[in-house]
PDB file of N, CA and C in Angstrom:
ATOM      1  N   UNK A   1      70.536  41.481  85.226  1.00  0.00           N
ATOM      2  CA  UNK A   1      70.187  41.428  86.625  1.00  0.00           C
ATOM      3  C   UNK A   1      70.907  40.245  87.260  1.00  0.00           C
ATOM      4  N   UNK A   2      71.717  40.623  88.454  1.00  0.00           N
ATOM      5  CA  UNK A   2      72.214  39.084  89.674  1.00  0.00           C
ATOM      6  C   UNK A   2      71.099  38.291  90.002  1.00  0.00           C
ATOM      7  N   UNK A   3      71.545  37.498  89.953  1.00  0.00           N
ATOM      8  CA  UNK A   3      70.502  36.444  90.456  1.00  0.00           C
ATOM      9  C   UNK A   3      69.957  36.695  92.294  1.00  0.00           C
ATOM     10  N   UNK A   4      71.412  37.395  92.534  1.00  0.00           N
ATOM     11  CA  UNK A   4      71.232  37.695  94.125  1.00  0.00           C
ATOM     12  C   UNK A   4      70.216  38.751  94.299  1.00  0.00           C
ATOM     13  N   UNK A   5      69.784  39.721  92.925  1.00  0.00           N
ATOM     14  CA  UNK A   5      68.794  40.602  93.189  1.00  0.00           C
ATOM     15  C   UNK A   5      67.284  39.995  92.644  1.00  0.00           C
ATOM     16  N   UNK A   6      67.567  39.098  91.878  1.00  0.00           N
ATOM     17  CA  UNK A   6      66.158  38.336  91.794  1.00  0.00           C
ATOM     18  C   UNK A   6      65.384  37.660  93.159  1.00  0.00           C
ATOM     19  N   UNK A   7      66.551  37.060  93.673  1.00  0.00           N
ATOM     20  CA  UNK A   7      66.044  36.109  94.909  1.00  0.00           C
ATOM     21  C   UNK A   7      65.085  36.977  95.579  1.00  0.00           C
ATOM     22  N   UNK A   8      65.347  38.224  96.054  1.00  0.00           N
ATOM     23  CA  UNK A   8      64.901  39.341  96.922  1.00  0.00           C
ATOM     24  C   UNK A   8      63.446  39.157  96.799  1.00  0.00           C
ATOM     25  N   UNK A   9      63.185  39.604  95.342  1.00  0.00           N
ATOM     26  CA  UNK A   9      61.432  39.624  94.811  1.00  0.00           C
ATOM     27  C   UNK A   9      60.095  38.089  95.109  1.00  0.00           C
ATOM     28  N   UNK A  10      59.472  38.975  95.392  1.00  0.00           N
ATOM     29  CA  UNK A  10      58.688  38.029  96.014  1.00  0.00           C
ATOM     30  C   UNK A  10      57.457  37.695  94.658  1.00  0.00           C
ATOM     31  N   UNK A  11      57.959  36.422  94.368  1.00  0.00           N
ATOM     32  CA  UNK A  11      56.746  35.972  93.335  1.00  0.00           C
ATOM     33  C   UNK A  11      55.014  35.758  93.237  1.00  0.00           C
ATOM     34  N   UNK A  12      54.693  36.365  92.262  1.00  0.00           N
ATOM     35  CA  UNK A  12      52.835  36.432  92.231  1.00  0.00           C
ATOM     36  C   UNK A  12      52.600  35.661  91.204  1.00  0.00           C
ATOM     37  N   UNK A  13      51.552  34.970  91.052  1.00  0.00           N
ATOM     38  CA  UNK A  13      51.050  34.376  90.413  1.00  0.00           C
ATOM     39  C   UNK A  13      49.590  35.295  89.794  1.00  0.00           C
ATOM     40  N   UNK A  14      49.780  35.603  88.358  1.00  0.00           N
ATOM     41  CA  UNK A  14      48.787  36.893  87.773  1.00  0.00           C
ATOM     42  C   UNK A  14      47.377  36.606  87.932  1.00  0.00           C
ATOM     43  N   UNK A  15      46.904  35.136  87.193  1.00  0.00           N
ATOM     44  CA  UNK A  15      45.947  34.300  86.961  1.00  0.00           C
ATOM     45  C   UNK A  15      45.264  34.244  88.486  1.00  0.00           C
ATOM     46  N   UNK A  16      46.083  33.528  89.466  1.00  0.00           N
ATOM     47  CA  UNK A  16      45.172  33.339  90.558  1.00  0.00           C
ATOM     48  C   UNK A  16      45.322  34.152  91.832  1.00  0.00           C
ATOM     49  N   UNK A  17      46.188  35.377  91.857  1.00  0.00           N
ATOM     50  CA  UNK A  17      46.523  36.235  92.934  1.00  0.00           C
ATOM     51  C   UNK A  17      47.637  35.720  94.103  1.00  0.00           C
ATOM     52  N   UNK A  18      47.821  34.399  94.066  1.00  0.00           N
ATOM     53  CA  UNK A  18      48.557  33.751  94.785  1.00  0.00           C
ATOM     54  C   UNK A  18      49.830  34.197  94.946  1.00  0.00           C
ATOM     55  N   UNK A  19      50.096  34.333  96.085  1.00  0.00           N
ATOM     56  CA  UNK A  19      52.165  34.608  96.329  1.00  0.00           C
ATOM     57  C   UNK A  19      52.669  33.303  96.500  1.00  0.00           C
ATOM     58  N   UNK A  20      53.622  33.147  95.911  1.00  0.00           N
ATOM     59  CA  UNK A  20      54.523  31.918  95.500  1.00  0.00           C
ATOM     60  C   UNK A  20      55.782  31.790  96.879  1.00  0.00           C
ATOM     61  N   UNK A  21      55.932  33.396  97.447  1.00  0.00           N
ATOM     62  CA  UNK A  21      56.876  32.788  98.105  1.00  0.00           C
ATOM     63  C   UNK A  21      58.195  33.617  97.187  1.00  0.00           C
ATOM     64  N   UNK A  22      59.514  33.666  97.662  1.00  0.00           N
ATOM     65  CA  UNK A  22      60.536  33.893  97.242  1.00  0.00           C
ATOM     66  C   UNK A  22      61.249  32.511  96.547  1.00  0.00           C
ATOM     67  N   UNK A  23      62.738  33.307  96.054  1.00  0.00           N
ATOM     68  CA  UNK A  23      63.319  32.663  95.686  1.00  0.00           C
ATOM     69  C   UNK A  23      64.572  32.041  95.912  1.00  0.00           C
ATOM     70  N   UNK A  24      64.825  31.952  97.431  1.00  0.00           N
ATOM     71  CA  UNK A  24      65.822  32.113  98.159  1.00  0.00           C
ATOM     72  C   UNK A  24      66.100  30.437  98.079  1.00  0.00           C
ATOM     73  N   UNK A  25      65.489  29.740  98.065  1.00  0.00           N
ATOM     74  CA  UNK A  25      65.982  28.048  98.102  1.00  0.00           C
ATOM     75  C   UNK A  25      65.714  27.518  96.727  1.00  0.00           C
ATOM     76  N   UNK A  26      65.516  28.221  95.571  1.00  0.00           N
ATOM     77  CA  UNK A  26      65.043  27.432  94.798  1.00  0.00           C
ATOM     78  C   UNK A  26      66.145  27.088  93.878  1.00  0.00           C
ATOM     79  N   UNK A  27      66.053  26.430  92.987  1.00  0.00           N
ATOM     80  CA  UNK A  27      67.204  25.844  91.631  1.00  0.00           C
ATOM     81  C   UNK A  27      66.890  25.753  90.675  1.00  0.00           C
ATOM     82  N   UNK A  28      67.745  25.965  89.728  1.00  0.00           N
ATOM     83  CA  UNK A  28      67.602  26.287  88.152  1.00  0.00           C
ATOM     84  C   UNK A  28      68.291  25.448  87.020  1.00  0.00           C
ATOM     85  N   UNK A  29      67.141  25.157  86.575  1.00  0.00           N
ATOM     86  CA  UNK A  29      67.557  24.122  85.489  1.00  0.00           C
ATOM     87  C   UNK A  29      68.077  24.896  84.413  1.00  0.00           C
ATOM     88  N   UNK A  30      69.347  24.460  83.749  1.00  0.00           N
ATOM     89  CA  UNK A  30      69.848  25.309  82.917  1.00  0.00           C
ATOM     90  C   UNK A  30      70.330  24.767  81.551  1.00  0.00           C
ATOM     91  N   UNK A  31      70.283  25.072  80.606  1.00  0.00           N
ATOM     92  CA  UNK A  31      70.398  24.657  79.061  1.00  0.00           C
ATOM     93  C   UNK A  31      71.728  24.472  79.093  1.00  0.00           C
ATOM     94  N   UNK A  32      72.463  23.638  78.938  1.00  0.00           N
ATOM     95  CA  UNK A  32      74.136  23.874  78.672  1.00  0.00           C
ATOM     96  C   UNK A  32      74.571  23.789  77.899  1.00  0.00           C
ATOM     97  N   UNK A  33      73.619  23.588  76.449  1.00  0.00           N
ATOM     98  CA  UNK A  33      73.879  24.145  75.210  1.00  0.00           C
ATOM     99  C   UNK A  33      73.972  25.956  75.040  1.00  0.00           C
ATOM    100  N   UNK A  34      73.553  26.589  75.306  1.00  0.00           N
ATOM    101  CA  UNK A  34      72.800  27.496  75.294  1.00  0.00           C
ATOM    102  C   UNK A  34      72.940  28.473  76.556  1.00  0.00           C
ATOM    103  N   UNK A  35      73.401  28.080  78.041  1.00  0.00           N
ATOM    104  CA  UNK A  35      73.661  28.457  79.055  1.00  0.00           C
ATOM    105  C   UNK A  35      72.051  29.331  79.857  1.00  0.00           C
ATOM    106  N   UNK A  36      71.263  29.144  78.903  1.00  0.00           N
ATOM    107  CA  UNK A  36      70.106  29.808  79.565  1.00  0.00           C
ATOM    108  C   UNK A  36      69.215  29.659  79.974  1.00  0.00           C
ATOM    109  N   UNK A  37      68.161  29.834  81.132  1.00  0.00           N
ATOM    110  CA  UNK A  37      67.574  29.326  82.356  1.00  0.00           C
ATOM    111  C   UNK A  37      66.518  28.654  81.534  1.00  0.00           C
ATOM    112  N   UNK A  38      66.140  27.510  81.935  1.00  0.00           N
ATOM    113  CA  UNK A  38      64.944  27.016  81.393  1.00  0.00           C
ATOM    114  C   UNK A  38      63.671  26.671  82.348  1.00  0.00           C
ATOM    115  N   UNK A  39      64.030  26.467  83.653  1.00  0.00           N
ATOM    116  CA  UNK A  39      63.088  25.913  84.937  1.00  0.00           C
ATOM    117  C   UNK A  39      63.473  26.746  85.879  1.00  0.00           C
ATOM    118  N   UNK A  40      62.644  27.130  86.894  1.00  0.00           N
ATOM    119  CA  UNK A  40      62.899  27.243  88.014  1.00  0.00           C
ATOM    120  C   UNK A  40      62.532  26.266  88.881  1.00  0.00           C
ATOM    121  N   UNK A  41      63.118  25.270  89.610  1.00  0.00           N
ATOM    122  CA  UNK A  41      61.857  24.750  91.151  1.00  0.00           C
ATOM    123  C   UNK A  41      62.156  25.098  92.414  1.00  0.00           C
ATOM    124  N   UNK A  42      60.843  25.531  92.665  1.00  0.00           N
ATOM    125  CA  UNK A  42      60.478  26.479  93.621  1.00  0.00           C
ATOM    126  C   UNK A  42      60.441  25.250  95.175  1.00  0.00           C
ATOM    127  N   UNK A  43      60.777  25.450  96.351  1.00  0.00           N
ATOM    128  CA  UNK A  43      60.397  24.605  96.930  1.00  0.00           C
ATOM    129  C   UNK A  43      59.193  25.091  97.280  1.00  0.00           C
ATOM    130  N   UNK A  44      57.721  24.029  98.147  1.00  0.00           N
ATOM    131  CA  UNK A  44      56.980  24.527  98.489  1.00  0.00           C
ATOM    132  C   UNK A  44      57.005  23.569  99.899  1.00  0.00           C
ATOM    133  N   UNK A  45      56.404  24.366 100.891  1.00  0.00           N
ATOM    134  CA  UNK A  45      56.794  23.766 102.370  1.00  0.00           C
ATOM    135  C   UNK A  45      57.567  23.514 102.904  1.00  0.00           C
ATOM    136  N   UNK A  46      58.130  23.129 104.078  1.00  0.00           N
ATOM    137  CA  UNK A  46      59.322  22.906 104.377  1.00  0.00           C
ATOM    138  C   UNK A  46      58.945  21.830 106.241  1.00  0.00           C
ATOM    139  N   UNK A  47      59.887  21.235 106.178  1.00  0.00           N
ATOM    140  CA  UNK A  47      59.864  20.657 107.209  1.00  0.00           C
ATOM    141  C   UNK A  47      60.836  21.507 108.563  1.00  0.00           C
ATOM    142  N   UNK A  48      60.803  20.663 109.957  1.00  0.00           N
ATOM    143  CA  UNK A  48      61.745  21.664 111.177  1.00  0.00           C
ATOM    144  C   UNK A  48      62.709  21.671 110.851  1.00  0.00           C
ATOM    145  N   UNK A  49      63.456  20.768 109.946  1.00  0.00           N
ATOM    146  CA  UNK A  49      64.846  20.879 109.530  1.00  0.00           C
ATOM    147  C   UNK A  49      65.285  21.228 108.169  1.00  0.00           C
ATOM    148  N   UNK A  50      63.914  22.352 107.481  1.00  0.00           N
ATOM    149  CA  UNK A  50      64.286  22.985 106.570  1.00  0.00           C
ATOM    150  C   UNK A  50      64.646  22.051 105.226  1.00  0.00           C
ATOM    151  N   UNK A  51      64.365  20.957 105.221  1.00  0.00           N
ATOM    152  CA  UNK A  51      64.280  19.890 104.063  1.00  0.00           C
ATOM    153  C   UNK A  51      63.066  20.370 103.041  1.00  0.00           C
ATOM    154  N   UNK A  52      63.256  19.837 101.494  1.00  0.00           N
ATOM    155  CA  UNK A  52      62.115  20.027 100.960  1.00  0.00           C
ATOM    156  C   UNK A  52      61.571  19.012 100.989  1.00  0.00           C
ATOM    157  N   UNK A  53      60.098  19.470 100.677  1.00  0.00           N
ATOM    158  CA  UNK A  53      58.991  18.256 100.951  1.00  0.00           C
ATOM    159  C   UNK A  53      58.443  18.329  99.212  1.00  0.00           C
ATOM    160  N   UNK A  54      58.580  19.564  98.772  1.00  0.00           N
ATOM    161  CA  UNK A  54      57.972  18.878  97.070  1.00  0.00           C
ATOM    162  C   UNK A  54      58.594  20.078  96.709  1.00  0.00           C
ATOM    163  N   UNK A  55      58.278  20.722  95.273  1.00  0.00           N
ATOM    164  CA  UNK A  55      59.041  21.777  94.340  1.00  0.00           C
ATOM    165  C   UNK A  55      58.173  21.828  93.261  1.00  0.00           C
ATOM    166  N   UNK A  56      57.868  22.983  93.129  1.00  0.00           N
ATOM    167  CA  UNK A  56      56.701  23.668  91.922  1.00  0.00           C
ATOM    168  C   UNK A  56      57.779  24.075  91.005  1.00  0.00           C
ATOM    169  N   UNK A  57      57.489  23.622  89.530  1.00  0.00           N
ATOM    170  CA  UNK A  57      58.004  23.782  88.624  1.00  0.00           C
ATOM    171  C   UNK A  57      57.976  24.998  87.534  1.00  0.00           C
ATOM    172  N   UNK A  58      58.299  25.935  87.356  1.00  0.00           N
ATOM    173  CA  UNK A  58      58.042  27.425  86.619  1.00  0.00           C
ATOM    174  C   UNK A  58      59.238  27.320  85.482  1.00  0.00           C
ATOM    175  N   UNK A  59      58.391  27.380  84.140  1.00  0.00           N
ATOM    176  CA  UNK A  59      59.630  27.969  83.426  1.00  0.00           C
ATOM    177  C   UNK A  59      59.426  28.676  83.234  1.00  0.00           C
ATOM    178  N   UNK A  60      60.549  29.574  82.716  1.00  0.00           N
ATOM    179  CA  UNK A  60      61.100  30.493  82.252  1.00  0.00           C
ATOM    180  C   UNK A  60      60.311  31.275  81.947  1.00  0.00           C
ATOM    181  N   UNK A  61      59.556  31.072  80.507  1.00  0.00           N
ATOM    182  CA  UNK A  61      58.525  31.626  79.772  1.00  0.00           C
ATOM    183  C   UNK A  61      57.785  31.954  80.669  1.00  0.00           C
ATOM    184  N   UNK A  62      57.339  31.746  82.009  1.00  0.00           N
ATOM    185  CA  UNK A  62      55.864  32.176  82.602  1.00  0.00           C
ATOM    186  C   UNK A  62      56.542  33.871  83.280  1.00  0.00           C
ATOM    187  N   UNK A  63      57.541  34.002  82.982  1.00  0.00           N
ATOM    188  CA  UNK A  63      57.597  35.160  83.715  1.00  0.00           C
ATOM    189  C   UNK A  63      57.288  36.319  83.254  1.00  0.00           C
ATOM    190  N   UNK A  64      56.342  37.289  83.131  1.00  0.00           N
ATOM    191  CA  UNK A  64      55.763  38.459  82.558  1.00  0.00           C
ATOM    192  C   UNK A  64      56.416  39.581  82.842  1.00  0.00           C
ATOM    193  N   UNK A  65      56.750  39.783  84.387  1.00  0.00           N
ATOM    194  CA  UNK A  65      57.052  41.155  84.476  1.00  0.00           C
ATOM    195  C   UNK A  65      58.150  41.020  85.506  1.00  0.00           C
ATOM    196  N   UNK A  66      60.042  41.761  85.905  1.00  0.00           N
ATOM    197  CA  UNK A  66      60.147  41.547  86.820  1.00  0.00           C
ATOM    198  C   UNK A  66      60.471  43.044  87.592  1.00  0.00           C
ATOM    199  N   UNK A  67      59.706  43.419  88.549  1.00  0.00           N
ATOM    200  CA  UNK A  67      59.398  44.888  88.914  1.00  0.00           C
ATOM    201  C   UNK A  67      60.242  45.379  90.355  1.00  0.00           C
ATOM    202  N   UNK A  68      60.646  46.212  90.659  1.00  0.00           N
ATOM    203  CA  UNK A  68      61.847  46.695  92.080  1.00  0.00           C
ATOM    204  C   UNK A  68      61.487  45.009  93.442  1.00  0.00           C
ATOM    205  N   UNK A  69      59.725  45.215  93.519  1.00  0.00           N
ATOM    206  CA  UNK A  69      59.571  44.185  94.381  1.00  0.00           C
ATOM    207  C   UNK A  69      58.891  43.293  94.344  1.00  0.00           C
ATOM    208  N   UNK A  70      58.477  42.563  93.057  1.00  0.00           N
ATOM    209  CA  UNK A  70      57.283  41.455  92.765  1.00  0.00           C
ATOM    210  C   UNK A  70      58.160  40.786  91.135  1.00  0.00           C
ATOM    211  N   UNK A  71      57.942  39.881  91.496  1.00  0.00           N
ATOM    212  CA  UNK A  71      57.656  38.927  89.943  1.00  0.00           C
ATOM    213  C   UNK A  71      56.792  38.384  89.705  1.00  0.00           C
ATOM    214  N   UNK A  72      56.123  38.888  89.009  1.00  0.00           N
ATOM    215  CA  UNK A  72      54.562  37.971  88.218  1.00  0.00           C
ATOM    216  C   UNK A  72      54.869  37.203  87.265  1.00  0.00           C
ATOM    217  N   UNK A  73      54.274  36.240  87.450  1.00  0.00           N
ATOM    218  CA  UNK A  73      54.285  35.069  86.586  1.00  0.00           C
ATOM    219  C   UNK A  73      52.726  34.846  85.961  1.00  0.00           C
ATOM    220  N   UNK A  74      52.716  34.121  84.971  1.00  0.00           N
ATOM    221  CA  UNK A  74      51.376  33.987  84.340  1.00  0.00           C
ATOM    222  C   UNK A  74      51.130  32.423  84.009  1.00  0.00           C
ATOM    223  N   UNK A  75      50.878  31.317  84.662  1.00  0.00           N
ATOM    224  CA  UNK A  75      51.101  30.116  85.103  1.00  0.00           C
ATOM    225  C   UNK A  75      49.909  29.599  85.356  1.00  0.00           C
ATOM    226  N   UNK A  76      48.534  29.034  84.678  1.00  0.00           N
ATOM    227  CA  UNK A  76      47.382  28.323  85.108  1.00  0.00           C
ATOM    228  C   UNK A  76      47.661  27.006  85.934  1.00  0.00           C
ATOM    229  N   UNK A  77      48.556  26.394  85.794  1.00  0.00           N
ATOM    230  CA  UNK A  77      48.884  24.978  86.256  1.00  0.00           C
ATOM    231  C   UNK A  77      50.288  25.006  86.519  1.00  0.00           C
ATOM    232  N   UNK A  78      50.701  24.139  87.788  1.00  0.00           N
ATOM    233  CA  UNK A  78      52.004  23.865  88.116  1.00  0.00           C
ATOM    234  C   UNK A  78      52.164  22.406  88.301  1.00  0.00           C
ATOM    235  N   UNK A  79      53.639  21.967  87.852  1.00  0.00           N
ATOM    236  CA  UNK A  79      53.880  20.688  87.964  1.00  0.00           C
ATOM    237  C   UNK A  79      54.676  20.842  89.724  1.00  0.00           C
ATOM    238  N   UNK A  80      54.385  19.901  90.174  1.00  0.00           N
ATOM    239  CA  UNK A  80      54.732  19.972  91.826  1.00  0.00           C
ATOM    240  C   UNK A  80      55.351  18.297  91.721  1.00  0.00           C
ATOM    241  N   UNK A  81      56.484  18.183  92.201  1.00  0.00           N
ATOM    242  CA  UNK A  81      57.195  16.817  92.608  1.00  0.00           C
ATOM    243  C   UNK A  81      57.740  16.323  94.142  1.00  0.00           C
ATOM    244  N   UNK A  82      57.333  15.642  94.468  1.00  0.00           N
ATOM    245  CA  UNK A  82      57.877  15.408  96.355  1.00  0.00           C
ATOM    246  C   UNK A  82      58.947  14.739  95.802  1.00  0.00           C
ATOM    247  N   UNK A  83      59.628  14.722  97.150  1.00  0.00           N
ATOM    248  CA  UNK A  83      61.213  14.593  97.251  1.00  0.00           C
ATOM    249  C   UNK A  83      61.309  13.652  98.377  1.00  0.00           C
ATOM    250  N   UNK A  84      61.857  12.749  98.407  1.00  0.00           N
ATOM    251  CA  UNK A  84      61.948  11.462  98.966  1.00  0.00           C
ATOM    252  C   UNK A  84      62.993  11.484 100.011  1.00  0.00           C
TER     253      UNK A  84
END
């Protein structure tokens, strides 16, 4: 799958019903041993000039299912970091 067709899907969270939001701004931490995705961070909020204000952290592993229009994730806790 392109990454350009991942962005599209709009992420769920299984555990708490929550929508995460897409994946259109987010970045990927990547193994460069190995070349393969290990993090996603997600931004969460945004300011008028479209800056991030913090980024929820998802790896890899939480992703369960990825379906024509949803990605579920299975994630009890998120690490969240503000951005200075």
């Amino acid at each position: 799958m392109r990454w350009s067709h991942f962005i599209e899907r709009e992420c769920v969270n299984m555990d708490t019903g929550e929508k995460l939001g897409t994946f259109h701004r987010s970045d990927l931490v990547i193994d460069p041993g190995t070349g393969q995705i290990k993090t996603i961070l997600l931004p969460i909020g945004s300011s008028i000039f479209r800056r991030k204000t913090a980024e929820m952290s998802l790896s890899w592993s939480t992703i369960q299912k990825i379906g024509p229009e949803l990605i579920l994730i299975q994630q009890r806790s998120y690490t969240t970091e503000s951005e200075g």
